[in-house]
N, C-alpha and C. Protein backbone atom coordinates (compact mmCIF):
# COMPACT_ATOMS: atom_id res chain seq x y z
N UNK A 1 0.83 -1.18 0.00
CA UNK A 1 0.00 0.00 0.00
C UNK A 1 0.88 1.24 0.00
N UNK A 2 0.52 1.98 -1.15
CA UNK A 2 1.59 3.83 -0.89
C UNK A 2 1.07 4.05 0.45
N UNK A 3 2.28 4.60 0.93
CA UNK A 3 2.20 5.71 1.89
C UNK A 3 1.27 7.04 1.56
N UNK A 4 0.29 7.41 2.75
CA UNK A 4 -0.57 8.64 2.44
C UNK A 4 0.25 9.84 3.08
N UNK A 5 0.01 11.15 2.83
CA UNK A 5 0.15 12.28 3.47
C UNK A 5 -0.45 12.46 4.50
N UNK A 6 -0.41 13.10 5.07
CA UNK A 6 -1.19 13.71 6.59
C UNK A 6 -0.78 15.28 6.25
N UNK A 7 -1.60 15.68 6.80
CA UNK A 7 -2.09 17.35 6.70
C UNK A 7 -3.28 17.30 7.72
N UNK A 8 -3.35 18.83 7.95
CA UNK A 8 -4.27 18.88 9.15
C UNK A 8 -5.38 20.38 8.27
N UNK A 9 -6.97 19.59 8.48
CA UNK A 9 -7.62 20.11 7.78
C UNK A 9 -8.70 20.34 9.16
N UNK A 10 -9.16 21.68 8.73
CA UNK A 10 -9.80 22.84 9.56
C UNK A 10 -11.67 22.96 8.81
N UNK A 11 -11.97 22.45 9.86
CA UNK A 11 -13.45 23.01 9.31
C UNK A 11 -14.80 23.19 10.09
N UNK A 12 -15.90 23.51 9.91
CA UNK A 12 -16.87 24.14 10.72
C UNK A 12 -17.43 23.06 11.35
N UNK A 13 -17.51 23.10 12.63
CA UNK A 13 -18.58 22.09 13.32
C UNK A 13 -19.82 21.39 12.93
N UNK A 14 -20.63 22.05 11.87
CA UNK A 14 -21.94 21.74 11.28
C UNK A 14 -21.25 20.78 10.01
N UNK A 15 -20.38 21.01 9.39
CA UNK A 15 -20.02 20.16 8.05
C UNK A 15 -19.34 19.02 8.69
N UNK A 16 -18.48 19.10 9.96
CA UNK A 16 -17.78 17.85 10.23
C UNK A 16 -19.05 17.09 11.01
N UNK A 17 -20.00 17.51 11.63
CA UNK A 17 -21.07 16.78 11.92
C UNK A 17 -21.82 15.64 11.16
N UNK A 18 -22.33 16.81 9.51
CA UNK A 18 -22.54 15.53 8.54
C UNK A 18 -21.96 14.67 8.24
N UNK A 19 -20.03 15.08 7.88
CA UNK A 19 -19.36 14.33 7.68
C UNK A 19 -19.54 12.47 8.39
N UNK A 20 -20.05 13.04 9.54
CA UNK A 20 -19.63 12.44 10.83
C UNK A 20 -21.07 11.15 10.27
N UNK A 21 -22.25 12.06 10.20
CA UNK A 21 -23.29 11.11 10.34
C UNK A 21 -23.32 10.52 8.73
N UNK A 22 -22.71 11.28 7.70
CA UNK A 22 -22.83 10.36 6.55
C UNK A 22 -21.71 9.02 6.32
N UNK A 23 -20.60 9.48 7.04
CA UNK A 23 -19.42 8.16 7.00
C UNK A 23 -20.37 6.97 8.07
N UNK A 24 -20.59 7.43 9.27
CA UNK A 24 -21.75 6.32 10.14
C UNK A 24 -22.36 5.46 9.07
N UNK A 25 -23.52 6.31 8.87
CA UNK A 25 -24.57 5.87 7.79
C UNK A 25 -23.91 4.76 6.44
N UNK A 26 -22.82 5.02 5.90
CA UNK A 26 -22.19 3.77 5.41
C UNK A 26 -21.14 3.21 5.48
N UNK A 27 -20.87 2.88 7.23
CA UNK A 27 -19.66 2.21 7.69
C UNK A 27 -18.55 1.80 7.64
N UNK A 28 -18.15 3.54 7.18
CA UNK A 28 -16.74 4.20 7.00
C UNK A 28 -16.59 5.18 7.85
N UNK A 29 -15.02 5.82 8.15
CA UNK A 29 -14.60 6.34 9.24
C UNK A 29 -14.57 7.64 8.79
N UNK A 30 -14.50 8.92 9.63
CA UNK A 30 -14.71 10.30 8.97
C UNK A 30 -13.42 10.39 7.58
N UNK A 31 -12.68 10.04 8.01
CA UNK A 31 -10.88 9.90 7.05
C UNK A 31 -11.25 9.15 5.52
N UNK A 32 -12.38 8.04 6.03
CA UNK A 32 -12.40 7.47 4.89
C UNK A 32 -13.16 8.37 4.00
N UNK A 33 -14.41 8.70 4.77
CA UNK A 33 -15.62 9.52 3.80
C UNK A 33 -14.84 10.24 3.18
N UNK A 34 -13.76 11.15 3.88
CA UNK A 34 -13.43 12.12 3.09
C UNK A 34 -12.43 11.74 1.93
N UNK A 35 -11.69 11.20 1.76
CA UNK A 35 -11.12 10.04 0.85
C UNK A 35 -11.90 9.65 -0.48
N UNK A 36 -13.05 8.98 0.01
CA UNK A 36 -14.15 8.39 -1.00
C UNK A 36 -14.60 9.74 -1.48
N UNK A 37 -14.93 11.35 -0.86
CA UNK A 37 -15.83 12.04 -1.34
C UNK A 37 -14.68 12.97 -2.61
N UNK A 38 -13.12 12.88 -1.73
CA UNK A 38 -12.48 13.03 -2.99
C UNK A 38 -11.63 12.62 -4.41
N UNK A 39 -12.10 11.36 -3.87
CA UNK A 39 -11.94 10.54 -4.98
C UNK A 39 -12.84 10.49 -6.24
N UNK A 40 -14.19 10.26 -5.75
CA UNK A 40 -15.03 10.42 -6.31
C UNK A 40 -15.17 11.87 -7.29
N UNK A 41 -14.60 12.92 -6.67
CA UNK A 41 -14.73 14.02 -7.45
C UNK A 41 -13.74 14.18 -8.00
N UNK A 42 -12.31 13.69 -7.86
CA UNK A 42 -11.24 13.49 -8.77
C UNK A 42 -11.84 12.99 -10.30
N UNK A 43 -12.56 11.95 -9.78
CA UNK A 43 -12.77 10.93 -10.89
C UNK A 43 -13.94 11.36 -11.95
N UNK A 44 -14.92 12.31 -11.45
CA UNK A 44 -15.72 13.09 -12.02
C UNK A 44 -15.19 13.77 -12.86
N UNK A 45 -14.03 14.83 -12.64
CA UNK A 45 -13.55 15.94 -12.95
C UNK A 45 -12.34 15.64 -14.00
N UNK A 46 -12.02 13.96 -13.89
CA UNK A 46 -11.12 13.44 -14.85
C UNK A 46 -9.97 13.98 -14.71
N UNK A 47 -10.03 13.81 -13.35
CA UNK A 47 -8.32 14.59 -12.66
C UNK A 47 -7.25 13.35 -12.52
N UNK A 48 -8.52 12.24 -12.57
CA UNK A 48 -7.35 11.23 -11.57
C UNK A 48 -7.70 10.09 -12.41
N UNK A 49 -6.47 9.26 -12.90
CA UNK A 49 -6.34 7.87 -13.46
C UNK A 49 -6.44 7.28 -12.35
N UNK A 50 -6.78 6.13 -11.54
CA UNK A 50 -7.00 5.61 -10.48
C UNK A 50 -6.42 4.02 -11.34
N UNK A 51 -4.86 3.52 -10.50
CA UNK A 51 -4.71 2.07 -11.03
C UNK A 51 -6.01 0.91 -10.57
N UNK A 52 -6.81 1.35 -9.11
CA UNK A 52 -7.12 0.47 -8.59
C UNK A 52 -8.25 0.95 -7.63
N UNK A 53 -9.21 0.71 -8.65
CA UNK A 53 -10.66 1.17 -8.39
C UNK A 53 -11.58 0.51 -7.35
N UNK A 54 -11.62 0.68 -6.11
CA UNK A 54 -12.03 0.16 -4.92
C UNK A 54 -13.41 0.89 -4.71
N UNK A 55 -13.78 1.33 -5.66
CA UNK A 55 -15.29 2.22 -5.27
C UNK A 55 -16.17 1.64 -6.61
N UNK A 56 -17.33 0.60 -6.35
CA UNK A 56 -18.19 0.43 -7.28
C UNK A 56 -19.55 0.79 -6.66
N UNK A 57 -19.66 1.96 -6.25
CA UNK A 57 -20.98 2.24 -5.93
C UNK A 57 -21.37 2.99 -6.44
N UNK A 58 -20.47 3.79 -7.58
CA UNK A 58 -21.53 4.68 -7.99
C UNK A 58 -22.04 4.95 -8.83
């Protein structure tokens, strides 16, 4: 598995809340949601070749 970055990301109490209840809701961790939510928009935006496509949900 690559090694990930770490960075420290800042944000409003009300958005990390959803965050919070939409990663719950499909039994992923806040780190992951956010992961999946930018992946997903990488992949929209045709930013990102992805070797190894671990997301068939959408």
């Amino acid at each position: 598995m690559a090694k990930k970055k770490q960075f420290v990301l800042r944000i409003d109490p009300e958005k990390y809340d959803a965050l919070e209840k939409w990663a719950s809701d499909e039994f992923r961790s806040i780190n992951g949601q956010i992961e999946w939510i930018i992946d997903r928009a990488l992949k929209q935006a045709g930013r990102n070749k992805a070797k190894n496509s671990s997301d068939s949900n959408e």
